[in-house]
N, C-alpha and C. Protein backbone atom coordinates (compact mmCIF):
# COMPACT_ATOMS: atom_id res chain seq x y z
N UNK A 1 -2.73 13.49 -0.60
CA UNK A 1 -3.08 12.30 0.16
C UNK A 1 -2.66 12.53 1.60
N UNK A 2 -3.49 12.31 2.68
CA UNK A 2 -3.02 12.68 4.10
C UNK A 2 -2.16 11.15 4.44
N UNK A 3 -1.06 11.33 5.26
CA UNK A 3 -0.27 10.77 5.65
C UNK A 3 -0.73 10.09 7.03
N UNK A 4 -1.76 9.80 7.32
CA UNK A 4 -2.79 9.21 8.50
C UNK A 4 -2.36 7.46 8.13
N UNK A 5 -1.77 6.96 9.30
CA UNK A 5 -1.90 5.59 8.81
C UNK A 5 -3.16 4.67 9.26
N UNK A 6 -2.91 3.22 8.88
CA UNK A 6 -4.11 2.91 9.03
C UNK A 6 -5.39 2.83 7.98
N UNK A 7 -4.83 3.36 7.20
CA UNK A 7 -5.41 3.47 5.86
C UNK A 7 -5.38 1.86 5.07
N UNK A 8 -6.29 1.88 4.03
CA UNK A 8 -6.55 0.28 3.75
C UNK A 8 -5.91 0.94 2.42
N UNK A 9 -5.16 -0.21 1.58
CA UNK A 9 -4.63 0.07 0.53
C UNK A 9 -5.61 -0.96 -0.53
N UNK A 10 -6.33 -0.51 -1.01
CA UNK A 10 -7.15 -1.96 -2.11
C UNK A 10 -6.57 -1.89 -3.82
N UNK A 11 -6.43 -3.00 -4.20
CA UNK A 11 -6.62 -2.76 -5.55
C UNK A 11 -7.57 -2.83 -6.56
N UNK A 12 -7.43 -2.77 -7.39
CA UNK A 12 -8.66 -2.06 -8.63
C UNK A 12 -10.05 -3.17 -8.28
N UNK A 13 -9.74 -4.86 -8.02
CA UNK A 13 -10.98 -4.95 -7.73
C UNK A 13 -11.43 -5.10 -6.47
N UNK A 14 -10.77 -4.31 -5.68
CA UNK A 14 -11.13 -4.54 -3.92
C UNK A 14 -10.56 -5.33 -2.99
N UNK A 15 -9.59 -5.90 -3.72
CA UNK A 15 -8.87 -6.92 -2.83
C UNK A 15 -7.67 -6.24 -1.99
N UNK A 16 -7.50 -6.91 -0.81
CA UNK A 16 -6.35 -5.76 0.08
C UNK A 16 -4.81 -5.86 0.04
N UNK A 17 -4.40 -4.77 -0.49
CA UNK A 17 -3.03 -5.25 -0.73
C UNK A 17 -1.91 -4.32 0.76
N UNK A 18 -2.32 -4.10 1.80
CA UNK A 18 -2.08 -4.20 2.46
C UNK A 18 -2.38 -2.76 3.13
N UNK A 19 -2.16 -2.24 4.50
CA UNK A 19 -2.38 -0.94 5.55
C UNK A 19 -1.58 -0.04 5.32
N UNK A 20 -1.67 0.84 5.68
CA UNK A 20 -0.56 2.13 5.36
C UNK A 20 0.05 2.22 6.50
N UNK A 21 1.37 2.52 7.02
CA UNK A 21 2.19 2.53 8.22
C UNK A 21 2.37 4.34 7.75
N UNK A 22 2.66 4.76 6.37
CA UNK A 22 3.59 6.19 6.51
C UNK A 22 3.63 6.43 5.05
N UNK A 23 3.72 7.51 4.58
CA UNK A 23 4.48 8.01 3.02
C UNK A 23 5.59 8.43 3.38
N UNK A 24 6.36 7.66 2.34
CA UNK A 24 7.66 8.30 2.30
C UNK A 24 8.60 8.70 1.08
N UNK A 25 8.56 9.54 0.81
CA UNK A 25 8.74 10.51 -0.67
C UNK A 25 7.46 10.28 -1.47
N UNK A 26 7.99 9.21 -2.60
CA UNK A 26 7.00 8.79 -3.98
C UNK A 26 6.50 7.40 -3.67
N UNK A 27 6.77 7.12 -1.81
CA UNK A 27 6.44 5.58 -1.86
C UNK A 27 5.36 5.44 -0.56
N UNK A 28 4.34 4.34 -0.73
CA UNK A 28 3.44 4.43 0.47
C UNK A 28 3.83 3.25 1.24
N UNK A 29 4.80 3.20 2.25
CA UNK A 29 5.39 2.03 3.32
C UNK A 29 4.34 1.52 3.93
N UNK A 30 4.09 0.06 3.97
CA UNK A 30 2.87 -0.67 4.35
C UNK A 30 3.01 -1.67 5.49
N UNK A 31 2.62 -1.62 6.30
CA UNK A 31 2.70 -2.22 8.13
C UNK A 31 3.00 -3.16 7.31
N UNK A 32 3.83 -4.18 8.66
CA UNK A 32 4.59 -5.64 8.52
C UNK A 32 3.65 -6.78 8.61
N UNK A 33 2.52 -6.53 8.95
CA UNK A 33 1.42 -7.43 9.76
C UNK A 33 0.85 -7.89 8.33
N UNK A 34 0.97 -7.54 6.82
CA UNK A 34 -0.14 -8.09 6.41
C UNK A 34 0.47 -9.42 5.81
N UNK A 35 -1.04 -10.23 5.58
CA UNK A 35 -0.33 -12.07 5.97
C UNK A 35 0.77 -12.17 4.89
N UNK A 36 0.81 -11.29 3.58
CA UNK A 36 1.73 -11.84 2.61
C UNK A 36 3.33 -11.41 2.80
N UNK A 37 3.13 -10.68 3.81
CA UNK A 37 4.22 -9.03 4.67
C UNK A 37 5.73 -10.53 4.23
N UNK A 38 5.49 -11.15 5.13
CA UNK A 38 6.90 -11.86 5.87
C UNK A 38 7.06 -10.86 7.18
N UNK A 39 6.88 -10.38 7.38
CA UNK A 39 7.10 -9.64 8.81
C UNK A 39 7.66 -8.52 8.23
N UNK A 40 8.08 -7.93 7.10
CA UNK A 40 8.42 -6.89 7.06
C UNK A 40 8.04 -5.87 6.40
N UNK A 41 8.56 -4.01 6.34
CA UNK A 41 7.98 -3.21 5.59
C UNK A 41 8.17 -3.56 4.14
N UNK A 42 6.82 -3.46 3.68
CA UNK A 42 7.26 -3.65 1.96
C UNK A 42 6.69 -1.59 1.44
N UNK A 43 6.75 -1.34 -0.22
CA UNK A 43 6.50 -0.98 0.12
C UNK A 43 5.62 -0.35 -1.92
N UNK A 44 5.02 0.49 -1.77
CA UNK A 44 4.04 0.24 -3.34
C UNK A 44 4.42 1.91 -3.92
N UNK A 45 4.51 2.08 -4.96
CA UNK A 45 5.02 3.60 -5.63
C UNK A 45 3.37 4.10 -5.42
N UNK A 46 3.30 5.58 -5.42
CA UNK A 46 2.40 6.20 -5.50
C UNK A 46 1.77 6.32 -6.79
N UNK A 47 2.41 6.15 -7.54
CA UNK A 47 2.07 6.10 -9.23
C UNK A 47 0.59 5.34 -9.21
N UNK A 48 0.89 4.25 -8.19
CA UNK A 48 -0.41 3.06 -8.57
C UNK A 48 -1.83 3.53 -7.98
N UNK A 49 -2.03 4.73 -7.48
CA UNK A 49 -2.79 5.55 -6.71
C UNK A 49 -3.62 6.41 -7.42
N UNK A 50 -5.23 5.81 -7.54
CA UNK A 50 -5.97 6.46 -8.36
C UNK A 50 -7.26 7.26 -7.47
N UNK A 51 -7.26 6.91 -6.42
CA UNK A 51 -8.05 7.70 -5.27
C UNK A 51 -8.03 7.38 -3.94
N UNK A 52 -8.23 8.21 -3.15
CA UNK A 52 -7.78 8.02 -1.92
C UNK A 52 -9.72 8.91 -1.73
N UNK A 53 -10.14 7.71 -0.50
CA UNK A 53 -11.53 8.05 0.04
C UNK A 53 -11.80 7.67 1.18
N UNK A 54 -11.50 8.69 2.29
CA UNK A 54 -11.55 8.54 3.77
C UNK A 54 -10.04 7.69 4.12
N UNK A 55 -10.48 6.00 4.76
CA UNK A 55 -9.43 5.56 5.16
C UNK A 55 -9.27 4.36 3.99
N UNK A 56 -9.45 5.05 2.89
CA UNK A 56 -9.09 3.74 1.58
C UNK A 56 -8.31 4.28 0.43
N UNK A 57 -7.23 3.72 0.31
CA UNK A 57 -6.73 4.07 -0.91
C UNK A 57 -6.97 2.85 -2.06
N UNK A 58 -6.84 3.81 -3.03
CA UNK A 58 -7.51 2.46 -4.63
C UNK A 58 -6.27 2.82 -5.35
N UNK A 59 -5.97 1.40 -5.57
CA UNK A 59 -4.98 1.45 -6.86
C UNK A 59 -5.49 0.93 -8.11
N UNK A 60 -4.71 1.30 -9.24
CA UNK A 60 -4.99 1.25 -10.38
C UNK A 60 -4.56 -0.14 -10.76
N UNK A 61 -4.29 -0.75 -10.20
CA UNK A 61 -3.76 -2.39 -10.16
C UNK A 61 -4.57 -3.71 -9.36
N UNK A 62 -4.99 -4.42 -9.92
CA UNK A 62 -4.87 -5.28 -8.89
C UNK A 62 -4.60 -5.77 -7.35
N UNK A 63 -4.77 -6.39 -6.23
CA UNK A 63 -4.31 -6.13 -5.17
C UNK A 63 -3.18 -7.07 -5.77
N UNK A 64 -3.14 -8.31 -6.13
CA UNK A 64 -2.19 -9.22 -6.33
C UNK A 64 -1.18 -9.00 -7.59
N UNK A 65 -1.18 -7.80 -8.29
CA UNK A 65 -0.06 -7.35 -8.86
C UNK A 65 0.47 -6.20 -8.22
N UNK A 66 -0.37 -5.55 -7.34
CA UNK A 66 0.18 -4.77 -6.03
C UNK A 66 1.52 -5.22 -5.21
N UNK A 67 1.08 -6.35 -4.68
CA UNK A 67 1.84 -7.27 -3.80
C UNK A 67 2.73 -8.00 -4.64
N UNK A 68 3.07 -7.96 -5.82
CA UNK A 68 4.27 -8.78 -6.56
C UNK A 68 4.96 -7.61 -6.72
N UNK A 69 4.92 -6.18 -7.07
CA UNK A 69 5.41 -4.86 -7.29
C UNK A 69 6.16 -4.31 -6.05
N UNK A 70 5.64 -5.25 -4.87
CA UNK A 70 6.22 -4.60 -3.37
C UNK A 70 7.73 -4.76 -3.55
N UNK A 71 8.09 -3.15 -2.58
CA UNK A 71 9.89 -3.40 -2.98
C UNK A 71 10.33 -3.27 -1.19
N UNK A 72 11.11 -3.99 -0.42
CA UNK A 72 11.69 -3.65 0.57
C UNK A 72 12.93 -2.44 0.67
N UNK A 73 12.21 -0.84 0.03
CA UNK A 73 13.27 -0.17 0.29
C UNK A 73 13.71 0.19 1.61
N UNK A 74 14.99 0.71 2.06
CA UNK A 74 15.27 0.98 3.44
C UNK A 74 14.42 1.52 4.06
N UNK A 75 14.85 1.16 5.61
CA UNK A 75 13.81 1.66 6.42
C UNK A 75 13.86 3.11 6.80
């Protein structure tokens, strides 16, 4: 997976569970901006990652069990 941010993160049925800021190890850190954020980095395991196509990544989840799974690890 290229480490290009800016990338759209969707889940299984297209809904957006938030932008890519960076990978970091086994985790994809997701800009602060998206509306469910609170202002801060959250962030989704790579596990949930079933293709990556141009500037879209697809998870194998839901967007909204995406976004309940978000963990604020350190920055």
């Amino acid at each position: 997976m290229s480490n290009s941010s800016r990338q759209r993160l969707l889940g299984s049925e297209g809904g957006c569970a938030g932008t890519v800021d960076a990978l970091s190890g086994q985790l994809v850190k997701l800009k602060k901006n998206h509306t469910e954020s609170g202002g801060a980095h959250h962030h989704n395991d790579l596990g949930l990652v079933i293709s990556v196509e141009g500037d879209v990544i697809k998870l194998i989840a839901p967007a909204v069990e995406a976004t309940e799974a978000w963990s604020e690890a350190a920055e």
